[in-house]
N, C-alpha and C. Protein backbone atom coordinates (compact mmCIF):
# COMPACT_ATOMS: atom_id res chain seq x y z
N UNK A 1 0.83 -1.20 0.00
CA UNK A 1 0.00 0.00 0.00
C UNK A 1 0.87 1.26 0.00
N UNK A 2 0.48 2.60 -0.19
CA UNK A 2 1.00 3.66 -0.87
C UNK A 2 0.69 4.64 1.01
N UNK A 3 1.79 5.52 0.58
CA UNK A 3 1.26 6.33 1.86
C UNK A 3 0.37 6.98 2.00
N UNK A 4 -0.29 7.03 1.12
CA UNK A 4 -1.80 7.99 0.80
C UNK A 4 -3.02 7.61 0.79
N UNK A 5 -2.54 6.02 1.20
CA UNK A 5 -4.04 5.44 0.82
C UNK A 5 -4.51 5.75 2.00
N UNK A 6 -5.99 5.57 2.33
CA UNK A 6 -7.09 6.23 3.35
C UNK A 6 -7.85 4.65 3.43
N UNK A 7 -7.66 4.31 4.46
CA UNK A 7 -8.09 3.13 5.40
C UNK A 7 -8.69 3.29 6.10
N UNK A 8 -9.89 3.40 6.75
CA UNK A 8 -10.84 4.45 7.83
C UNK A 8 -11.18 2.87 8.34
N UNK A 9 -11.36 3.54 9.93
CA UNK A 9 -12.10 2.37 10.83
C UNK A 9 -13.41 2.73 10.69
N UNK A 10 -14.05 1.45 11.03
CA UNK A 10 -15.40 1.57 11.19
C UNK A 10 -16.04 2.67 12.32
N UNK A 11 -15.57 3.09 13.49
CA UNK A 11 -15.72 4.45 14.09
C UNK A 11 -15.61 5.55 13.13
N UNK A 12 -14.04 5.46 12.27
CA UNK A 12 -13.97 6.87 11.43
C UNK A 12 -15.08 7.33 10.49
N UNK A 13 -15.77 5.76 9.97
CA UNK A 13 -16.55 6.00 8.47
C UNK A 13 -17.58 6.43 9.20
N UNK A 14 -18.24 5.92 10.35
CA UNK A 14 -19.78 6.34 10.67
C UNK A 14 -19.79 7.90 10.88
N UNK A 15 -18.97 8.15 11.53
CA UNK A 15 -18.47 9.48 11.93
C UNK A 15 -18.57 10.53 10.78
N UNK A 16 -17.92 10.11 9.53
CA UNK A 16 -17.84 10.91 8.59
C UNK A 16 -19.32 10.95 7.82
N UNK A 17 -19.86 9.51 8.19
CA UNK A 17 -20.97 9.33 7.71
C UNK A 17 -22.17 10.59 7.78
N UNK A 18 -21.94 10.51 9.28
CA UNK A 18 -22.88 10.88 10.12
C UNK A 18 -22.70 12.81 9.77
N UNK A 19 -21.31 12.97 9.72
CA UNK A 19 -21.66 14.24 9.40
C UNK A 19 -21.94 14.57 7.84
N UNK A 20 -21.56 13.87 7.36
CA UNK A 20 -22.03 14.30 5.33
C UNK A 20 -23.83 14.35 5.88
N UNK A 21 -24.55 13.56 6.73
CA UNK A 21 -25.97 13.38 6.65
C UNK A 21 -26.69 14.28 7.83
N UNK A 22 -26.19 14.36 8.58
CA UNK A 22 -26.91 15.04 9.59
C UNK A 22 -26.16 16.28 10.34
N UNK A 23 -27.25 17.41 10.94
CA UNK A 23 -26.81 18.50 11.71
C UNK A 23 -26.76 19.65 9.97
N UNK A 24 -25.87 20.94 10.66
CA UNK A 24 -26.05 21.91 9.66
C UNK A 24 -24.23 22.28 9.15
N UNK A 25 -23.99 22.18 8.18
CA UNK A 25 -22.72 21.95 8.21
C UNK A 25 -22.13 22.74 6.94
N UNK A 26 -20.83 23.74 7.11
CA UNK A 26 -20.70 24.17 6.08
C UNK A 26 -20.28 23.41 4.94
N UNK A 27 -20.50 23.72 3.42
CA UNK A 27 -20.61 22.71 2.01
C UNK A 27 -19.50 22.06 1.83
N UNK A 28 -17.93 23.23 2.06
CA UNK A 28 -16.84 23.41 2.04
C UNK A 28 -16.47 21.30 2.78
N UNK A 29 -16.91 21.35 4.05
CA UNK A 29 -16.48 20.81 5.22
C UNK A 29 -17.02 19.26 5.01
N UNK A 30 -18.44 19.37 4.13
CA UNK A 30 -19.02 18.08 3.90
C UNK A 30 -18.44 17.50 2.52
N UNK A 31 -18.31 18.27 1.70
CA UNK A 31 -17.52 18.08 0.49
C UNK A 31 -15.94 17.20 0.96
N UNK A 32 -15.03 17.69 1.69
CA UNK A 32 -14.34 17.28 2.17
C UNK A 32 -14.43 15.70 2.60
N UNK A 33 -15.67 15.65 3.62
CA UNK A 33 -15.74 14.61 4.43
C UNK A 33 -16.64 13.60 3.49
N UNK A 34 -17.02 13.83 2.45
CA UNK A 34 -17.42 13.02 1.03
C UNK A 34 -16.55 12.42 0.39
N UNK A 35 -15.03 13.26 0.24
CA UNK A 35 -13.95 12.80 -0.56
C UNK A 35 -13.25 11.51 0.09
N UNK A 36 -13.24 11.74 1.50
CA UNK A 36 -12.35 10.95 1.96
C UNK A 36 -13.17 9.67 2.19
N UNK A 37 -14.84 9.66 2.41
CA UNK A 37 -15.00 8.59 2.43
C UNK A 37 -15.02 7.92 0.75
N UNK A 38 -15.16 8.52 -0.39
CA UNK A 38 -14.82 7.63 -1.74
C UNK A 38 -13.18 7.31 -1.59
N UNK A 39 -12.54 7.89 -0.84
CA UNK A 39 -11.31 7.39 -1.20
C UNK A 39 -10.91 6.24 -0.32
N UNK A 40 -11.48 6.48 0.57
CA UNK A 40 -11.61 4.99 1.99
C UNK A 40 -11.24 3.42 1.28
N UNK A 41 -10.04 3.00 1.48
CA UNK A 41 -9.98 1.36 0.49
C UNK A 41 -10.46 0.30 1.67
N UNK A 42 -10.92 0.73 2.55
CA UNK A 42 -10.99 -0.39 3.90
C UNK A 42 -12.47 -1.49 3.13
N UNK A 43 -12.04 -2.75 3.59
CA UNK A 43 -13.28 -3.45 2.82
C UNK A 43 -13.80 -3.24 1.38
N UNK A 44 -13.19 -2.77 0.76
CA UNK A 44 -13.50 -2.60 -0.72
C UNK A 44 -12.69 -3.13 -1.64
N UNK A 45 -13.06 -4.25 -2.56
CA UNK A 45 -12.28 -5.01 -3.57
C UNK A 45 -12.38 -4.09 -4.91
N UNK A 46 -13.38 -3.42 -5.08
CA UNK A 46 -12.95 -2.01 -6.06
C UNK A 46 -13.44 -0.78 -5.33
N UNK A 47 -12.89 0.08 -6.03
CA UNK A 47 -12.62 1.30 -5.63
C UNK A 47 -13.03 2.16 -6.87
N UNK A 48 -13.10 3.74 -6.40
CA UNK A 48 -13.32 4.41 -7.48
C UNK A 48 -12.33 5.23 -7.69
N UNK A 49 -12.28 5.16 -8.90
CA UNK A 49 -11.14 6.33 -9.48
C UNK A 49 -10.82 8.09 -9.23
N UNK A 50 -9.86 8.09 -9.36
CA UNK A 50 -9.77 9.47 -8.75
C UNK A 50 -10.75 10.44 -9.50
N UNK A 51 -10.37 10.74 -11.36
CA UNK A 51 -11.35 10.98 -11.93
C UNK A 51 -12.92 10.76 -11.49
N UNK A 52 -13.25 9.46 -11.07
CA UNK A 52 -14.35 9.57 -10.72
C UNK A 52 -15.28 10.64 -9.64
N UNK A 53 -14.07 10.12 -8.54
CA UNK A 53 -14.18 10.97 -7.57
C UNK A 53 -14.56 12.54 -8.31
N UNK A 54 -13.52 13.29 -8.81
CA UNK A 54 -13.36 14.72 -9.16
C UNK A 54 -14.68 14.99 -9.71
N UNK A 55 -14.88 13.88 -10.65
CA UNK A 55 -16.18 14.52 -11.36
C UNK A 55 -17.42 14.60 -10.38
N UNK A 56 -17.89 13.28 -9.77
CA UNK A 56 -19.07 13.65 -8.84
C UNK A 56 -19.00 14.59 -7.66
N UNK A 57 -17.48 14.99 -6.78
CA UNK A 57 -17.31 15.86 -6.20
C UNK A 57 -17.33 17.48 -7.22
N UNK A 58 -17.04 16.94 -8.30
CA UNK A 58 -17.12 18.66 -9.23
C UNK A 58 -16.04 19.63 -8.62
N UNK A 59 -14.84 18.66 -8.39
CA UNK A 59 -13.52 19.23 -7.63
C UNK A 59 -12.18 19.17 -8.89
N UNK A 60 -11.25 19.77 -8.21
CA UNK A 60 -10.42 19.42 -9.14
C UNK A 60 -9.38 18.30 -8.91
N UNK A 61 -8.21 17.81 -9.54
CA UNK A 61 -7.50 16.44 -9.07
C UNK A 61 -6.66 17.31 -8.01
N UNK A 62 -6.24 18.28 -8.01
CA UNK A 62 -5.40 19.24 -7.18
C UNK A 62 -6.09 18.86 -5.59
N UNK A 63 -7.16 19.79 -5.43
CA UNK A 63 -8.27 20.14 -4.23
C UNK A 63 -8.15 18.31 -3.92
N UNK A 64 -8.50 17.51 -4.78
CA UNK A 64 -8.95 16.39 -3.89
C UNK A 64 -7.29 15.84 -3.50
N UNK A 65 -6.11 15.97 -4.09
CA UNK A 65 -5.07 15.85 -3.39
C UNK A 65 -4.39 16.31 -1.93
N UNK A 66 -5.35 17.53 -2.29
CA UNK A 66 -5.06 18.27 -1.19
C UNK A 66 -5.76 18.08 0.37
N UNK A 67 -7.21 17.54 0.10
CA UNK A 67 -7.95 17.03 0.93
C UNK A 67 -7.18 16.10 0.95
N UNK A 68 -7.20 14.76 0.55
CA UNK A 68 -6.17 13.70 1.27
C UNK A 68 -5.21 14.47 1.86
N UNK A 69 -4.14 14.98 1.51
CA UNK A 69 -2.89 15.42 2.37
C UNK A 69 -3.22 15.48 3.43
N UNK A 70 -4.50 16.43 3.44
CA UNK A 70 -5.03 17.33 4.86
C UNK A 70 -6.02 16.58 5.81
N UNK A 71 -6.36 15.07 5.53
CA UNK A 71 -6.77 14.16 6.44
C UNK A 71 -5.34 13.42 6.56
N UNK A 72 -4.64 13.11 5.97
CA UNK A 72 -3.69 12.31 6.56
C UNK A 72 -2.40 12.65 7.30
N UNK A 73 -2.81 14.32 7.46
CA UNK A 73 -1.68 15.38 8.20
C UNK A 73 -2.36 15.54 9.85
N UNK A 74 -3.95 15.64 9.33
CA UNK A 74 -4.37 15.40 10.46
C UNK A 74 -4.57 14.69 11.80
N UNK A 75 -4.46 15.00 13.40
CA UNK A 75 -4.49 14.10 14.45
C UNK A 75 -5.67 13.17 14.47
N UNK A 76 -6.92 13.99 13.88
CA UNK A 76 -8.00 13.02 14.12
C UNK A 76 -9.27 13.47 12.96
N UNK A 77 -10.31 13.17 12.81
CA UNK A 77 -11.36 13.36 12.16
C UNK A 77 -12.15 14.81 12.03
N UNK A 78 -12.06 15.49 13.99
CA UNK A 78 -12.35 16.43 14.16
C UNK A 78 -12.11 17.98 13.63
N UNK A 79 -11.08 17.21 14.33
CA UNK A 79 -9.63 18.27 13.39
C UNK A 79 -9.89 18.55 11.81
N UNK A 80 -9.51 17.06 11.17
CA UNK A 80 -9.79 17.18 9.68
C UNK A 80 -11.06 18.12 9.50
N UNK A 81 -12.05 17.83 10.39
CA UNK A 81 -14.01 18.72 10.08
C UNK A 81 -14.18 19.75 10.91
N UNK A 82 -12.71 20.61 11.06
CA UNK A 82 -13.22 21.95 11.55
C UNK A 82 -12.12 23.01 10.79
N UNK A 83 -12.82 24.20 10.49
CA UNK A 83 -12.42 25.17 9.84
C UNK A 83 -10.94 25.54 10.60
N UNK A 84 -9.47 26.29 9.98
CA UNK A 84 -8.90 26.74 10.66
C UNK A 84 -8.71 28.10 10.66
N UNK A 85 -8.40 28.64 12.12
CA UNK A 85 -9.07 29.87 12.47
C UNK A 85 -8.03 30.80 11.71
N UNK A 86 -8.40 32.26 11.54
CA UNK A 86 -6.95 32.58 10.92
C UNK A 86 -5.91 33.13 11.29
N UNK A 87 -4.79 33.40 10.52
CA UNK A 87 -3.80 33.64 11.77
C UNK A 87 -3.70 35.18 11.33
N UNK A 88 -4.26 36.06 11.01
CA UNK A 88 -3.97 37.46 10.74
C UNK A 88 -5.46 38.05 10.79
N UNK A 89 -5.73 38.63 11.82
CA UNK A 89 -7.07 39.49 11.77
C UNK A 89 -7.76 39.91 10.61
N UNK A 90 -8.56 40.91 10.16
CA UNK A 90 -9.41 41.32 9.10
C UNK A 90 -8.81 42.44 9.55
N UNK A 91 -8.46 43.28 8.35
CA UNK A 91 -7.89 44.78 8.00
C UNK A 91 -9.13 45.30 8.80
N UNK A 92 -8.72 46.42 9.56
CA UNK A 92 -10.05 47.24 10.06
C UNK A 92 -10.02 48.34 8.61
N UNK A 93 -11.90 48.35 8.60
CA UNK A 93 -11.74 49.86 7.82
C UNK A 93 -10.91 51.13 7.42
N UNK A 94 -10.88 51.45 6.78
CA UNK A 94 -9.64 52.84 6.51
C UNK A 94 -10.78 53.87 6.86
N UNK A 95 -12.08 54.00 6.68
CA UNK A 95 -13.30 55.03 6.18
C UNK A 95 -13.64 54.38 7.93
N UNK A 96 -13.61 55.37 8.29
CA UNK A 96 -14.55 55.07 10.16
C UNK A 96 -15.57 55.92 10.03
N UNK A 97 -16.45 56.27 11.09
CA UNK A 97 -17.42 56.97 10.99
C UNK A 97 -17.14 58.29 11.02
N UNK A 98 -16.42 58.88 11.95
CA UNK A 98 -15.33 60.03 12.01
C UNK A 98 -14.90 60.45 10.64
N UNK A 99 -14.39 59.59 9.83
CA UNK A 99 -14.17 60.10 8.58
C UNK A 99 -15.22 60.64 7.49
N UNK A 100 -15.96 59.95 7.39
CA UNK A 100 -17.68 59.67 6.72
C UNK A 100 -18.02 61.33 7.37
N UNK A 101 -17.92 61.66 8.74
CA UNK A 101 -18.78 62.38 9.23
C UNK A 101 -17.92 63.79 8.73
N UNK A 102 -16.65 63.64 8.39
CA UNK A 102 -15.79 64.83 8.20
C UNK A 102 -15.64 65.40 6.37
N UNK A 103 -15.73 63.67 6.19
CA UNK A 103 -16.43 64.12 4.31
C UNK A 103 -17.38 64.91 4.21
N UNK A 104 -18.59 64.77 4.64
CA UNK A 104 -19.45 64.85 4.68
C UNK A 104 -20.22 66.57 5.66
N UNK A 105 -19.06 66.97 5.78
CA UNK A 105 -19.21 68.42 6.62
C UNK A 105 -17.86 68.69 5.86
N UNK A 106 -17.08 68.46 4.68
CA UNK A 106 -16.52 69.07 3.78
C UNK A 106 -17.09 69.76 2.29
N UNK A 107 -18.31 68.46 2.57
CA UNK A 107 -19.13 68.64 1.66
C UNK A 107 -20.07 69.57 1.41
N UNK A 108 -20.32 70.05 2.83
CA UNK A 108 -21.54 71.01 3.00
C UNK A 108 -20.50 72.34 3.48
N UNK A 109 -19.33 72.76 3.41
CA UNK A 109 -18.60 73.65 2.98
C UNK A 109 -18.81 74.52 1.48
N UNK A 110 -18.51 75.41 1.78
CA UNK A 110 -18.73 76.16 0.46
C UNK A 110 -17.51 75.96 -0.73
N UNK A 111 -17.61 76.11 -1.81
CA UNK A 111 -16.76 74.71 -2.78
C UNK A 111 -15.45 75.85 -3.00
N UNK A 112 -14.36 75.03 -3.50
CA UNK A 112 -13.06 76.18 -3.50
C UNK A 112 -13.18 76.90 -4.45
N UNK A 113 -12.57 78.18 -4.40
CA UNK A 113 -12.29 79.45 -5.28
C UNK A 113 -11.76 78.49 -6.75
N UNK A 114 -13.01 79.05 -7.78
CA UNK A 114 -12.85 78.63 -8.91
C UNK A 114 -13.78 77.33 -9.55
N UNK A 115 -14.64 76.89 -8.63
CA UNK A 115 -15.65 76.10 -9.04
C UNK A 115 -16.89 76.59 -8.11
N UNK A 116 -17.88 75.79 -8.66
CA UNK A 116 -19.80 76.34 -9.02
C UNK A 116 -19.66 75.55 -7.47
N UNK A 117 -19.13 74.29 -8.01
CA UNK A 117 -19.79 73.33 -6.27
C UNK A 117 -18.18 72.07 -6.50
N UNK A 118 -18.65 71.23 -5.31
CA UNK A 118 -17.69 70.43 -4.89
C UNK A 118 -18.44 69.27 -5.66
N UNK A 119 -16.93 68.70 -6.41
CA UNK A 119 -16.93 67.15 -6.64
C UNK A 119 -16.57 66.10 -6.14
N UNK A 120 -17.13 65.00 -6.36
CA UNK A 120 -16.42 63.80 -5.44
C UNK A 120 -14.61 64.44 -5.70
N UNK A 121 -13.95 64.31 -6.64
CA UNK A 121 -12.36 64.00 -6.69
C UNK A 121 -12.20 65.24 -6.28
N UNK A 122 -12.76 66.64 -5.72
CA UNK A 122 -12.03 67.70 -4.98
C UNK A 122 -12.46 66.98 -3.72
N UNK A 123 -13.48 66.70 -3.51
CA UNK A 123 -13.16 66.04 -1.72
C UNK A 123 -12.20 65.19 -1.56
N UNK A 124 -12.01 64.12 -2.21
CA UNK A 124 -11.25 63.37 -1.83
C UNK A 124 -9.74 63.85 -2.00
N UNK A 125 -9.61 65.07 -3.02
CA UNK A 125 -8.02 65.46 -2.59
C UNK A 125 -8.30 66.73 -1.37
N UNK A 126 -9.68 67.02 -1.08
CA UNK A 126 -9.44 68.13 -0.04
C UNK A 126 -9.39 67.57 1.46
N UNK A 127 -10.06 66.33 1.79
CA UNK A 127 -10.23 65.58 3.26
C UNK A 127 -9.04 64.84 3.56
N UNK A 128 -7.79 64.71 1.87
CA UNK A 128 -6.34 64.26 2.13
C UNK A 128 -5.75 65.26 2.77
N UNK A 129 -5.91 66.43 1.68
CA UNK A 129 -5.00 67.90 2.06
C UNK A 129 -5.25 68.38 3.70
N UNK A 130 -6.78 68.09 3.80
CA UNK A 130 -6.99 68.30 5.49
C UNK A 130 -6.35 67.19 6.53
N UNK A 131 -5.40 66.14 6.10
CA UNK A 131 -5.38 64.84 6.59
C UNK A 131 -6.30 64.65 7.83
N UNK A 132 -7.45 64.18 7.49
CA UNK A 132 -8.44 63.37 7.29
C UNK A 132 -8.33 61.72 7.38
N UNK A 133 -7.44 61.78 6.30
CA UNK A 133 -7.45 60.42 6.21
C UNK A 133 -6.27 60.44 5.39
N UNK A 134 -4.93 59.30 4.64
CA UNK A 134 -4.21 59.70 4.07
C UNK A 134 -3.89 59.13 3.02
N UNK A 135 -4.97 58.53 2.68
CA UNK A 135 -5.35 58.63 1.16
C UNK A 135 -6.63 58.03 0.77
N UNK A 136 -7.53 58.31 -0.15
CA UNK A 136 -8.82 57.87 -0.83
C UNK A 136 -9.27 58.23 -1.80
N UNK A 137 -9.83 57.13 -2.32
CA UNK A 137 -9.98 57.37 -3.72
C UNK A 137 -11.24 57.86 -4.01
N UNK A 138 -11.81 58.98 -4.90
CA UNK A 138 -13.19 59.73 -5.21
C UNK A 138 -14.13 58.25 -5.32
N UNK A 139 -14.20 57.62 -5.77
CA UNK A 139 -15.10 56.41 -5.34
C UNK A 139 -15.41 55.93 -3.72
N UNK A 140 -14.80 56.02 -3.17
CA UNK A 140 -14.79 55.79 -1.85
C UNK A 140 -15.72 56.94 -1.46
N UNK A 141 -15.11 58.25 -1.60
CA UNK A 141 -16.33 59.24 -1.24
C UNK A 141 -17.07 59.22 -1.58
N UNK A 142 -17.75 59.20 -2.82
CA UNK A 142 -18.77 58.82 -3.51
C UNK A 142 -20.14 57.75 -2.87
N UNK A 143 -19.12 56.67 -2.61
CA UNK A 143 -19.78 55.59 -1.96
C UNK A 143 -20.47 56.10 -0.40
N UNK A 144 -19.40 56.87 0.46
CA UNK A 144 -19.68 57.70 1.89
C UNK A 144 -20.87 58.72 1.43
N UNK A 145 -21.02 59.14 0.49
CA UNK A 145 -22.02 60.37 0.16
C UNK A 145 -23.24 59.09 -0.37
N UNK A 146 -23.54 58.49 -0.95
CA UNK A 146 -24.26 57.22 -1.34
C UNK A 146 -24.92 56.65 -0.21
N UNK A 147 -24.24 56.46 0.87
CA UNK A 147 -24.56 55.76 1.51
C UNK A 147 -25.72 56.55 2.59
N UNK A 148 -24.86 57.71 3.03
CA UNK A 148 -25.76 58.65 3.78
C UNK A 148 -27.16 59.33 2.89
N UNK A 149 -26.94 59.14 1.36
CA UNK A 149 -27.88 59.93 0.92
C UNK A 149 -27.93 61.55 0.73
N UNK A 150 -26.55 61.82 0.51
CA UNK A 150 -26.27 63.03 0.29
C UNK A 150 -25.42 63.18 -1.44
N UNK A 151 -26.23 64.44 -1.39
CA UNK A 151 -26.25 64.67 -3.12
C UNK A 151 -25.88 65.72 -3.13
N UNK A 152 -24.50 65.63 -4.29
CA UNK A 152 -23.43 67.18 -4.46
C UNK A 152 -24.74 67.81 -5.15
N UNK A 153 -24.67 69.78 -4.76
CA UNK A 153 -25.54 70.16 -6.18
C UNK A 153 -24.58 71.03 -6.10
């Protein structure tokens, strides 16, 4: 036998069983726990092909390599059927409310010497020039004026 092959005990298969069928489970996680039981050789005089596999999973030969790796790297089943957490936070916003609220009382300023009224791309180079914020793009303001419901005239 090959080091890759996937031999599951009769505890492991019900287990995996049990979660492909029951409870609420993300697709990602059951998909997974689908692969490894077609790839399972325990008690089986044929087997299905990897191709096979790929196609009814609708995976690629890569992903389902990779799922094996990642059950047979794994300590236990659990492990293999839980998401891993991540190791770098979510970027906080650049646009806070503070900012939104300072666009937005730039906006209702009277517009600079040499234009009728204020455009998105003079706010966004005037709330830089005020550092405000230290850098944004006229879409971004746009979107902050959008959102509140405020309309350049």
């Amino acid at each position: 036998m090959e080091n890759n092959t996937i031999v599951l005990t009769s505890e492991q298969r019900k287990e995996l069983e049990t979660f492909t069928k029951n409870g609420v489970h993300n697709a990602h996680l059951i998909t997974r726990a689908r692969v490894i039981l077609s790839l399972d050789r325990s008690n089986k005089e044929e087997h299905l092909r990897i191709n096979r596999i790929c196609e009814h999973e609708q995976i690629s030969r890569q992903t389902l390599n990779n799922i094996r790796k990642a059950f047979l790297s794994a300590p236990d089943i659990k492990t293999f059927l839980t998401r891993k957490k991540r190791e770098t936070p979510p970027v906080p916003p650049k646009i806070t409310g503070e900012v939104e609220a300072k666009i937005i009382a730039t906006a209702c300023t009277k517009a600079p010497d040499g234009y009728a009224r204020w455009t998105v791309r003079l706010l966004a180079d005037k709330v830089v020039e005020l550092g405000y914020i230290d850098s944004i793009s006229f879409n971004s303001v746009q979107n902050v004026l959008k959102k509140r419901n405020f309309i350049l005239t």
